[in-house]
C-alpha atoms as a PDB file:
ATOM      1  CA  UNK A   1      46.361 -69.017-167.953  1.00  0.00           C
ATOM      2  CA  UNK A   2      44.447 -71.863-166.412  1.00  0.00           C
ATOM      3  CA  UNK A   3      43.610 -72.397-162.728  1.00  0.00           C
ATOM      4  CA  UNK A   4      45.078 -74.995-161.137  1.00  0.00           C
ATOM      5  CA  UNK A   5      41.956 -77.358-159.678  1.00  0.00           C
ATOM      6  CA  UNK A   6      43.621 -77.333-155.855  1.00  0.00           C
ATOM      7  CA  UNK A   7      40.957 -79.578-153.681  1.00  0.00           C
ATOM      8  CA  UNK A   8      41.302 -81.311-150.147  1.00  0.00           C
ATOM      9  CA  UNK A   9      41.521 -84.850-149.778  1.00  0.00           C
ATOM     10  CA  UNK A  10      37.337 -85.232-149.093  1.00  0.00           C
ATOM     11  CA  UNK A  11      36.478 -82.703-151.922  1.00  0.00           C
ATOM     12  CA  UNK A  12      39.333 -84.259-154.463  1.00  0.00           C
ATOM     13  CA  UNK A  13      37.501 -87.735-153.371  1.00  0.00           C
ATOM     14  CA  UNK A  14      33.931 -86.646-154.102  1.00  0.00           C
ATOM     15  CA  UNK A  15      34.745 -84.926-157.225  1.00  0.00           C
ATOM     16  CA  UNK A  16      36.404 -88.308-158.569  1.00  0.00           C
ATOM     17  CA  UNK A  17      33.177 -89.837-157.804  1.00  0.00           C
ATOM     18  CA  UNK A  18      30.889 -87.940-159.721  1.00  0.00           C
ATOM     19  CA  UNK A  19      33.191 -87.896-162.756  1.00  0.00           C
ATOM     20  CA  UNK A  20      33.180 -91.759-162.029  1.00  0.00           C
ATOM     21  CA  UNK A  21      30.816 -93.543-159.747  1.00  0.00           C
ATOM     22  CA  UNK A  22      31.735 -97.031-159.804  1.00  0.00           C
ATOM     23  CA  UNK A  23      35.541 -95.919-159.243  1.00  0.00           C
ATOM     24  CA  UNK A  24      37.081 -98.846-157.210  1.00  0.00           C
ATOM     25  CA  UNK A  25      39.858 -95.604-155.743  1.00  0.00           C
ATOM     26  CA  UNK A  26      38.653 -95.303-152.149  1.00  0.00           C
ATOM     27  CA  UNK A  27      39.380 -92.343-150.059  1.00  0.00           C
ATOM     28  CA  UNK A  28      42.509 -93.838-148.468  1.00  0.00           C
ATOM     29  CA  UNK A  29      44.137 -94.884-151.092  1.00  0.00           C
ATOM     30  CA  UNK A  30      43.846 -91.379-152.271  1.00  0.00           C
ATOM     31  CA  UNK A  31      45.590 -90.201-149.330  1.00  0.00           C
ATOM     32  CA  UNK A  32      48.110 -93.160-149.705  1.00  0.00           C
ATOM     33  CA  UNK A  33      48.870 -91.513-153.155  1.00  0.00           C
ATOM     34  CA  UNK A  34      49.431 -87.794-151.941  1.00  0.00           C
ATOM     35  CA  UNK A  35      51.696 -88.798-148.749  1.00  0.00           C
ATOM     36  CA  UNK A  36      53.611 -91.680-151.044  1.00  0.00           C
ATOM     37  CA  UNK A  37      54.341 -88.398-153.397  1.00  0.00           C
ATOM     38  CA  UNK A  38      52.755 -90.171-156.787  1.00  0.00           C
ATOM     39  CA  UNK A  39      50.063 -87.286-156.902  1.00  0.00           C
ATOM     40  CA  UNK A  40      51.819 -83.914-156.595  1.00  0.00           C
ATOM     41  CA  UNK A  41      49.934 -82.184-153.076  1.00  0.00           C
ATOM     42  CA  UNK A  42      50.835 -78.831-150.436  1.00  0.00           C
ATOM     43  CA  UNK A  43      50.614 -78.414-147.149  1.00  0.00           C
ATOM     44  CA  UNK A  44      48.311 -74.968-146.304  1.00  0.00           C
ATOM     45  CA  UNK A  45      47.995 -75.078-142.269  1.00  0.00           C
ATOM     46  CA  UNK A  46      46.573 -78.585-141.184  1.00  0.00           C
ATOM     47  CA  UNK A  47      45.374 -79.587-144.768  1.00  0.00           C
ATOM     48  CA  UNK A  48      46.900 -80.808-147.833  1.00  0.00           C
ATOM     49  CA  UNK A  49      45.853 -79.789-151.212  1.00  0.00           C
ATOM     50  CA  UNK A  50      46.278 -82.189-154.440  1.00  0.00           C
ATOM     51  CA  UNK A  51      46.056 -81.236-157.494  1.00  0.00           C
ATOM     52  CA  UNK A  52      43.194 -82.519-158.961  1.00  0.00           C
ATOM     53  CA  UNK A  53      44.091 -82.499-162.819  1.00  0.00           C
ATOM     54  CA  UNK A  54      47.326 -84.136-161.906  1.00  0.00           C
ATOM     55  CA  UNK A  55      45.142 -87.052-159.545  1.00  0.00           C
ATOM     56  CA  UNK A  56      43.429 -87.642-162.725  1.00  0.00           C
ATOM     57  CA  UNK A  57      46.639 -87.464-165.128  1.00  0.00           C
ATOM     58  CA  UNK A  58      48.007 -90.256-162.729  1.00  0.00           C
ATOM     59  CA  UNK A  59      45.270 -92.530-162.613  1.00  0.00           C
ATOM     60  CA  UNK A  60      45.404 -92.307-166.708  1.00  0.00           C
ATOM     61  CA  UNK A  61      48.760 -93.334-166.901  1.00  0.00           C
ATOM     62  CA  UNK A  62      49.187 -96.759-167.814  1.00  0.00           C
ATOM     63  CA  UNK A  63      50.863 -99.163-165.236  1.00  0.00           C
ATOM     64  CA  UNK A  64      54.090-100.529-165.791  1.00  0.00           C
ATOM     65  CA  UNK A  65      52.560-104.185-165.883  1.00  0.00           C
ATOM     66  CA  UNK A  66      50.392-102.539-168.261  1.00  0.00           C
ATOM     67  CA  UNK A  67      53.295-101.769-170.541  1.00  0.00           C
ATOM     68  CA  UNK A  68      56.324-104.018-169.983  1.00  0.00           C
ATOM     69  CA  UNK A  69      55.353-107.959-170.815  1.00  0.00           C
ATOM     70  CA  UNK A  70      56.155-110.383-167.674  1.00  0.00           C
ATOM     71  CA  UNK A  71      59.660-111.802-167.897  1.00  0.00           C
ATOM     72  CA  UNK A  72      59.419-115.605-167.656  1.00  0.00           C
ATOM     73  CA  UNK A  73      62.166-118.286-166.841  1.00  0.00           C
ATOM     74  CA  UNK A  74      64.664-114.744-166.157  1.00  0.00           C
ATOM     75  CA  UNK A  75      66.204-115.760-162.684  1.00  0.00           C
ATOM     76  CA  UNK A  76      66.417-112.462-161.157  1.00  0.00           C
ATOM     77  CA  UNK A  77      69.123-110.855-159.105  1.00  0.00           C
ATOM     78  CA  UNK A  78      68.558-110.514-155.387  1.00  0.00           C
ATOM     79  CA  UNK A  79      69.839-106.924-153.432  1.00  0.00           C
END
């Protein structure tokens, strides 16, 4: 069974780093993706956890402009 890589925000942040150092994901926009929900994180006390190996599972999903082709001339419904 593996272990489940459970980091803080600061230690999740550095760790990203050194895998990449020219990452353009800044410390706040981590913490924008663990309180928006799109990186799975608990609450222990004060701190939040995030699961490390799912941070980097989301970042290596592709986007959705990534995968759907713009729709051009498509007059879209408002509401």
């Amino acid at each position: 069974m593996a272990l489940v890589r459970m980091r803080t925000k600061k230690e999740a942040f550095k760790m990203l780093k050194l895998d990449d150092p020219n990452t353009a994901i800044t410390e706040h926009a981590l913490y924008i993706m663990m309180r928006s929900g799109q990186v799975p994180c608990i609450r222990v006390g004060a701190k939040r956890l995030v699961n490390y190996d799912a941070l980097i599972e989301h970042l290596n999903m592709p986007t959705r402009a990534e995968t759907e082709p713009p729709k051009l001339g498509v007059i879209r419904r408002l509401g």
